[in-house]
Protein backbone atom coordinates (compact mmCIF):
# COMPACT_ATOMS: atom_id res chain seq x y z
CA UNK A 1 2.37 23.01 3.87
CA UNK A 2 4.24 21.31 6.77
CA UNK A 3 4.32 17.93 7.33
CA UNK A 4 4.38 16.86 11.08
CA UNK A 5 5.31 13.70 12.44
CA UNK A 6 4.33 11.45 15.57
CA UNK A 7 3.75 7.76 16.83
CA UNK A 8 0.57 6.56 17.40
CA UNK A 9 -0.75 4.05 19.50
CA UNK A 10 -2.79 1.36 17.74
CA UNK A 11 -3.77 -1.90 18.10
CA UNK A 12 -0.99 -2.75 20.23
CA UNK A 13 1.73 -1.44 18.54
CA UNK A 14 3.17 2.80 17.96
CA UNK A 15 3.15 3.44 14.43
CA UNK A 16 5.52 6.37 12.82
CA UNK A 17 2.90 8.25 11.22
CA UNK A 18 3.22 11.53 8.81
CA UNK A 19 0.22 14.36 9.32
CA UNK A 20 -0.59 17.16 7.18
CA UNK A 21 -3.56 19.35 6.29
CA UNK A 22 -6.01 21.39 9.01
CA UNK A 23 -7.34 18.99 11.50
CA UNK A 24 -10.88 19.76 10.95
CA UNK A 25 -10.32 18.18 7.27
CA UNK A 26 -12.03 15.38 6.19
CA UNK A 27 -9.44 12.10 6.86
CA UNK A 28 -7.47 10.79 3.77
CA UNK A 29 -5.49 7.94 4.72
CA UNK A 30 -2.38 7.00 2.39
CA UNK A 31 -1.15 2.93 3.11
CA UNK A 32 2.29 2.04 1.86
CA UNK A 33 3.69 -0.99 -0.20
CA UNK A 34 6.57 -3.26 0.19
CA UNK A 35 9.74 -2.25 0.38
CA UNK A 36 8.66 1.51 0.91
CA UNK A 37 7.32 3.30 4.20
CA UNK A 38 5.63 6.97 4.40
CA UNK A 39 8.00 8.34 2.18
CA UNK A 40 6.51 6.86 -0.89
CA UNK A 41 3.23 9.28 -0.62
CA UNK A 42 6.00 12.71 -0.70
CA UNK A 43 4.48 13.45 -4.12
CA UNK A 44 0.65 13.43 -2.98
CA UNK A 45 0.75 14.28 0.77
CA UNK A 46 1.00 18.03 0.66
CA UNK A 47 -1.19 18.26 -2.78
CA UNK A 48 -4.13 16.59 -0.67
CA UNK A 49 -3.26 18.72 2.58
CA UNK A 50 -3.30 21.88 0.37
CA UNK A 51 -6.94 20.81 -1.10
CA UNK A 52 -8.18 21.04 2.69
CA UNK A 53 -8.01 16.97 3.41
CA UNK A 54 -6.31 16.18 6.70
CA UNK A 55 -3.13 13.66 5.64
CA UNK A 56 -2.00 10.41 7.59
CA UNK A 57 0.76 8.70 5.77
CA UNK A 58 1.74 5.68 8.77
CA UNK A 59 5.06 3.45 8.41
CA UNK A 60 2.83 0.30 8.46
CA UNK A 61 3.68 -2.16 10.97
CA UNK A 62 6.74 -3.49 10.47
CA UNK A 63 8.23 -1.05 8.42
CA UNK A 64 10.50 2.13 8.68
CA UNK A 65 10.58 3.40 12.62
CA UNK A 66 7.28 2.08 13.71
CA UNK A 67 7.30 -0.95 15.71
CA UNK A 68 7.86 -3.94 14.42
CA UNK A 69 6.22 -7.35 16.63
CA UNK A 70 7.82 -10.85 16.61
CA UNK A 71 5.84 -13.40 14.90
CA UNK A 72 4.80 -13.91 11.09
CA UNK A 73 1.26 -14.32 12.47
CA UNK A 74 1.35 -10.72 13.63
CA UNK A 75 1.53 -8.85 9.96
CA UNK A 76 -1.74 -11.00 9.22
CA UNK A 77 -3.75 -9.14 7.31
CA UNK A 78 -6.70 -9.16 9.85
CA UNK A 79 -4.34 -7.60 12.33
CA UNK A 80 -3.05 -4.53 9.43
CA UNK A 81 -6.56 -3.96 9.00
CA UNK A 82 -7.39 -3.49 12.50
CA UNK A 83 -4.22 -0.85 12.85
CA UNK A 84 -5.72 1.03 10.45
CA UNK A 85 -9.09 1.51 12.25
CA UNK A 86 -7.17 1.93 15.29
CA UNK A 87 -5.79 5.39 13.30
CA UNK A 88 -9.04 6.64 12.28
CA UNK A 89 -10.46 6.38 15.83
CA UNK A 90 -7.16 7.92 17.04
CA UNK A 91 -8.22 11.42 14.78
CA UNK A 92 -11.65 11.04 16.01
CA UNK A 93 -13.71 10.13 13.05
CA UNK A 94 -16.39 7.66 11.86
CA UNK A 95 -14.44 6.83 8.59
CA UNK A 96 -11.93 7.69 6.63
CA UNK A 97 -11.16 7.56 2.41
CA UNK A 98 -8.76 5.23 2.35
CA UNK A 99 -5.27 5.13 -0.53
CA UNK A 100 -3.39 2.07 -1.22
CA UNK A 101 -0.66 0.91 -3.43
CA UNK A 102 0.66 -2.70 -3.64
CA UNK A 103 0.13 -4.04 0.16
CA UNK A 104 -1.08 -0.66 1.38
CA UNK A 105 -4.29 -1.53 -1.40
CA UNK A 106 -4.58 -5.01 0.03
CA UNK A 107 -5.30 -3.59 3.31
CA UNK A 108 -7.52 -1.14 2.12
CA UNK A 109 -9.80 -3.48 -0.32
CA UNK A 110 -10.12 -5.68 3.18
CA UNK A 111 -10.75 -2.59 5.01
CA UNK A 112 -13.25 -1.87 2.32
CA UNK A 113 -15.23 -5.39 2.47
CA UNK A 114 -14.80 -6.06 6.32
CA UNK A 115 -15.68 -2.66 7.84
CA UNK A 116 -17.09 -0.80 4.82
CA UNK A 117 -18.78 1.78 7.73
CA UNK A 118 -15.63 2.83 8.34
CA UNK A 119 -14.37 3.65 4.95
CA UNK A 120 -15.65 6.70 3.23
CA UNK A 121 -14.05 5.62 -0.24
CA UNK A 122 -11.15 3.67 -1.25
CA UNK A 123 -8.52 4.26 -4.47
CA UNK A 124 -6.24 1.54 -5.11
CA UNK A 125 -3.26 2.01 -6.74
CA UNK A 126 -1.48 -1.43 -8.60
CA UNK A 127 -3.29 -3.87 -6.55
CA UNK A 128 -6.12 -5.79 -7.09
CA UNK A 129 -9.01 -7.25 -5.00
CA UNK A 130 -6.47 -10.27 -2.66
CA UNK A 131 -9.69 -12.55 -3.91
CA UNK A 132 -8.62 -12.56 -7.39
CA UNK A 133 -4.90 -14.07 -7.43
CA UNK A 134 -6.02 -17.86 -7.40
CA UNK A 135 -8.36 -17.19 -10.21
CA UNK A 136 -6.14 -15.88 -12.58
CA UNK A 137 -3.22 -17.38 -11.96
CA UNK A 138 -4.90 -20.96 -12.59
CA UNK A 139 -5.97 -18.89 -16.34
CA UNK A 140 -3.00 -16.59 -17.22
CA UNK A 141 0.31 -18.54 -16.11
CA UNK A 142 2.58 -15.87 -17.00
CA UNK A 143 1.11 -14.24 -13.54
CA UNK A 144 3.07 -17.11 -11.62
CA UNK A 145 6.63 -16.07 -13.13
CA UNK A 146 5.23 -12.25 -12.18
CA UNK A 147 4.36 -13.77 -8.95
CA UNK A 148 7.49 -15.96 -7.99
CA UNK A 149 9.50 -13.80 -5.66
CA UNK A 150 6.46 -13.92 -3.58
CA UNK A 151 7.76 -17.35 -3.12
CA UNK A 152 11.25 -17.00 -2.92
CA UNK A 153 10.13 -14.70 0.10
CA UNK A 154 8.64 -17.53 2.33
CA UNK A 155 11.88 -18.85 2.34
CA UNK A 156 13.53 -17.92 6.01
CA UNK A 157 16.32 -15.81 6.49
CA UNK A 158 17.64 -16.32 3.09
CA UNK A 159 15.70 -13.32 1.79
CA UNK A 160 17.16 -11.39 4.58
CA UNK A 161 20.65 -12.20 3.39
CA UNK A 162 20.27 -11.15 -0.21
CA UNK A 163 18.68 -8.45 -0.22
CA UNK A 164 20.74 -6.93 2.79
CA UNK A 165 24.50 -7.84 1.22
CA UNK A 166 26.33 -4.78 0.22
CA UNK A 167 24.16 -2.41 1.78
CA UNK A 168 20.74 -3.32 0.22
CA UNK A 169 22.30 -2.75 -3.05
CA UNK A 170 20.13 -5.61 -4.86
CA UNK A 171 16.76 -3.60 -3.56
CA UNK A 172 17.86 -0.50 -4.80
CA UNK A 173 18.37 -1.77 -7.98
CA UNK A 174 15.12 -3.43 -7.96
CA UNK A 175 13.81 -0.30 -7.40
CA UNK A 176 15.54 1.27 -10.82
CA UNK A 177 14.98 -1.50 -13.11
CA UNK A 178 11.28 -1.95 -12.25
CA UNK A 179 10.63 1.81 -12.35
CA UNK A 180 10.44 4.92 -15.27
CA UNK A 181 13.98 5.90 -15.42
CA UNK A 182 14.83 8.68 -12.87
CA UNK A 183 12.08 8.02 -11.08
CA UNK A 184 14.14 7.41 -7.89
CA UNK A 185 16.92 9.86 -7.34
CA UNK A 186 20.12 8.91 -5.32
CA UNK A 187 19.08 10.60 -2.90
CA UNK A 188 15.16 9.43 -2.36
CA UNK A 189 17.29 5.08 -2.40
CA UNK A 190 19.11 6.88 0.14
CA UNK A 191 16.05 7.53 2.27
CA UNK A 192 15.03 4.21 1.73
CA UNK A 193 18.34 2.09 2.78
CA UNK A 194 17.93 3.91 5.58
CA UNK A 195 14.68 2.72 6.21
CA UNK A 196 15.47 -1.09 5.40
CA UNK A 197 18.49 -0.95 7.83
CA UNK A 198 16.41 -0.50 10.97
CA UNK A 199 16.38 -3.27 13.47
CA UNK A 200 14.47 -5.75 12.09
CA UNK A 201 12.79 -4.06 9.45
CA UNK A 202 13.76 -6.37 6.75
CA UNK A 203 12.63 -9.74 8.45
CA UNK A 204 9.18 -7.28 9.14
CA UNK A 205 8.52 -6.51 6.02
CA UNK A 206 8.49 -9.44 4.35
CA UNK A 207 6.88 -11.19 7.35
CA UNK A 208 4.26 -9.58 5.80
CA UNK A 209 4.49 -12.01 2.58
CA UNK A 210 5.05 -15.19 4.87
CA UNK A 211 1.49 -14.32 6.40
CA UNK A 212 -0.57 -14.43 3.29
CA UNK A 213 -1.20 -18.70 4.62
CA UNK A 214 -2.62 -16.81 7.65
CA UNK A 215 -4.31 -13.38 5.82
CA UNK A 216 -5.97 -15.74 2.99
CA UNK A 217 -8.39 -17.00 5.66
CA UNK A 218 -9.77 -13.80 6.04
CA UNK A 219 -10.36 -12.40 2.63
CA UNK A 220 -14.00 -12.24 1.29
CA UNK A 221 -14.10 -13.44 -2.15
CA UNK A 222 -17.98 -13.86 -2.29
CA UNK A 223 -19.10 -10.12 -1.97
CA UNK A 224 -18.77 -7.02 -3.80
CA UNK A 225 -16.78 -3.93 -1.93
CA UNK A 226 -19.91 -1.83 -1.17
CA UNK A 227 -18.28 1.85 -0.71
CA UNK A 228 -16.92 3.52 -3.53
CA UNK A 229 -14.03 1.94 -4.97
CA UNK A 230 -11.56 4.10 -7.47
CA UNK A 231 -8.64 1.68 -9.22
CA UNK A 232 -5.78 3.30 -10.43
CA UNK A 233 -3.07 1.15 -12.77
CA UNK A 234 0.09 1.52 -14.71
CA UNK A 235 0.20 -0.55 -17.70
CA UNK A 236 3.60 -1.51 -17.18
CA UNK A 237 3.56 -3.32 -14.11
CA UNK A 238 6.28 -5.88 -14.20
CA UNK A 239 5.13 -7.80 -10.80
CA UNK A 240 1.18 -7.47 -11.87
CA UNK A 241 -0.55 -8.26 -14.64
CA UNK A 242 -3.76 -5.67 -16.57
CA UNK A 243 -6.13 -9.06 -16.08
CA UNK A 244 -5.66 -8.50 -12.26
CA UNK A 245 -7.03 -5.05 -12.15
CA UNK A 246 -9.78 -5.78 -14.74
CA UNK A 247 -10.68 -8.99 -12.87
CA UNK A 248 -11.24 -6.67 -9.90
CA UNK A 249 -13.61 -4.87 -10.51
CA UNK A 250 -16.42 -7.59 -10.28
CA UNK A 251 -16.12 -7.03 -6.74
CA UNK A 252 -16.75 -3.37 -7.26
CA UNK A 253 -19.80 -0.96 -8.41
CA UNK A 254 -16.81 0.70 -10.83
CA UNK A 255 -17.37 0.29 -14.42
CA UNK A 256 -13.69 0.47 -15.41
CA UNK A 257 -10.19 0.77 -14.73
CA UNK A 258 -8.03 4.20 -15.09
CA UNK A 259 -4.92 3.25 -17.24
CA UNK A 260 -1.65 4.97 -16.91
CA UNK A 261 -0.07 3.65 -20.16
CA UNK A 262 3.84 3.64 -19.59
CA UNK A 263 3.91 3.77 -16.28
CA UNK A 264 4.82 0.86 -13.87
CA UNK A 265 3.89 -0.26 -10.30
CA UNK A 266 5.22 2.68 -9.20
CA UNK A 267 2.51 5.10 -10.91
CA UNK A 268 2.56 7.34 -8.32
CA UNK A 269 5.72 8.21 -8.20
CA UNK A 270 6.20 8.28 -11.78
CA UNK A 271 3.17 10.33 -12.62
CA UNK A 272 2.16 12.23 -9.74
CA UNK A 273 0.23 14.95 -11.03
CA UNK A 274 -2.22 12.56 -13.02
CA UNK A 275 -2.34 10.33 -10.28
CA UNK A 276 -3.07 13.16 -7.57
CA UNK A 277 -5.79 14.61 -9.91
CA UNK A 278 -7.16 11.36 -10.39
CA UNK A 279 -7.14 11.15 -6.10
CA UNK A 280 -8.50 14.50 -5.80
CA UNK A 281 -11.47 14.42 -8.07
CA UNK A 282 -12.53 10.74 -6.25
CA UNK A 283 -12.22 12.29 -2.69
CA UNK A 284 -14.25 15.58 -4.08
CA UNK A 285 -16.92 13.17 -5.28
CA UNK A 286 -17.11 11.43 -1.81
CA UNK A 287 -17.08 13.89 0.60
């Protein structure tokens, strides 16, 4: 199964976007985290084209060869929300089931609650509902040491200058330490330096982490996620802790959590074929 790629105009910006599966397939959006872009979905895109679901794997705003606006008010997550419905109009449909890991599930849980009509289901993958954070972090404080580079990240152009020096050597290794071992070849970090050295990606990509003063305004943290909500979790996660995930789903109809013992944040890389099961059955279910 080929994987095509294209830019697509969305709410005012062109977003690099990865499409597989026969167009008349029912839509199966896949959102990124930080620092990845498209490329982080090569272990489920073609499994979920080859099960008959038409694939759209974007480089979010901000990220990878998609464009990439000025402003930290721009990666608000109001705005990433609205690029998203901007993609499922662009393949003519109604709605869309909706994939998310890290900020790829924020988007997708505010999807969820804002514009639950256009959302067909939604699996999150290590990331919880945005309207739990203050909650548990005022009851389990070992959440704000998990938490902290999220700080260290509102700090400007600092970031920018470690995590570039020596040719984004310090994310790479990020990238091993937090993950299974081997779960990123030489290779695949190769992809993604590539990725972090376009023009202005860096500064764009963690804009996205200076705008949580101006997403947090937005978030609904009264009402419960209407559609369908699936949460996938490895048990491992060193940036995010179980209570997160199990906190979440009060704002959900889902009765429980699916565990990936031993894996990390990066589940779906680690353990693809459980996780792409896991994705299949939910989509099957929700047709």
């Amino acid at each position: 199964m080929d994987i095509d790629f294209e830019y697509i105009h969305t709410n005012g910006v062109d977003l690099h976007v990865a499409v597989a599966g026969p167009e008349e397939g029912r839509l199966v959006i896949l959102l990124h985290g930080f620092p990845e872009f498209w490329y982080s979905w090569r272990r489920q895109i073609r499994v979920l084209a080859e099960a008959g679901y038409r694939v759209v794997a974007p480089d979010q705003r901000g990220y990878n060869k998609s464009d990439k606006p000025a402003g930290v008010e721009s990666y608000a997550i109001e705005i990433l929300k609205e690029d998203v419905i901007g993609l499922i109009d662009y393949f003519n449909r109604d709605k869309a089931a909706i994939v998310g890991h890290d900020w790829g599930g924020a988007v997708g849980w505010h999807l969820a609650s804002v514009n639950p009509e256009r959302v067909r289901c939604f699996t999150a993958i290590n990331m919880p509902h945005p309207g739990v954070f203050p909650e548990v972090i005022m009851t389990k404080p070992t959440q704000i040491l998990k938490s902290a580079y999220m700080l260290f990240f509102q700090v400007p152009r600092l970031p920018e200058a470690i995590m570039s020096f020596k040719d984004y050597s310090s994310m790479e290794q990020a990238l091993k330490v937090t993950s299974r071992k081997g779960t990123f070849s030489d290779k695949e970090l190769g992809a993604y330096n590539i990725a972090w050295s376009k023009d202005n990606a860096l500064k764009s990509m963690l804009n996205w982490y200076r705008a949580i003063s101006h997403s947090i305004k937005s978030i609904d943290k009264k009402s419960k996620v209407e559609v369908p909500v699936k949460i996938i979790w490895g048990s491992s996660d060193q940036f995010l802790s179980q209570r997160l995930a199990e906190e979440s789903l009060k704002y959900t109809r889902t009765q429980r959590v699916v565990w990936v013992n031993g894996a990390t944040h990066w589940v779906h890389q680690e353990y693809p074929d459980f996780v792409n099961d896991q994705i299949l059955k939910f989509l099957d279910e929700h047709k």
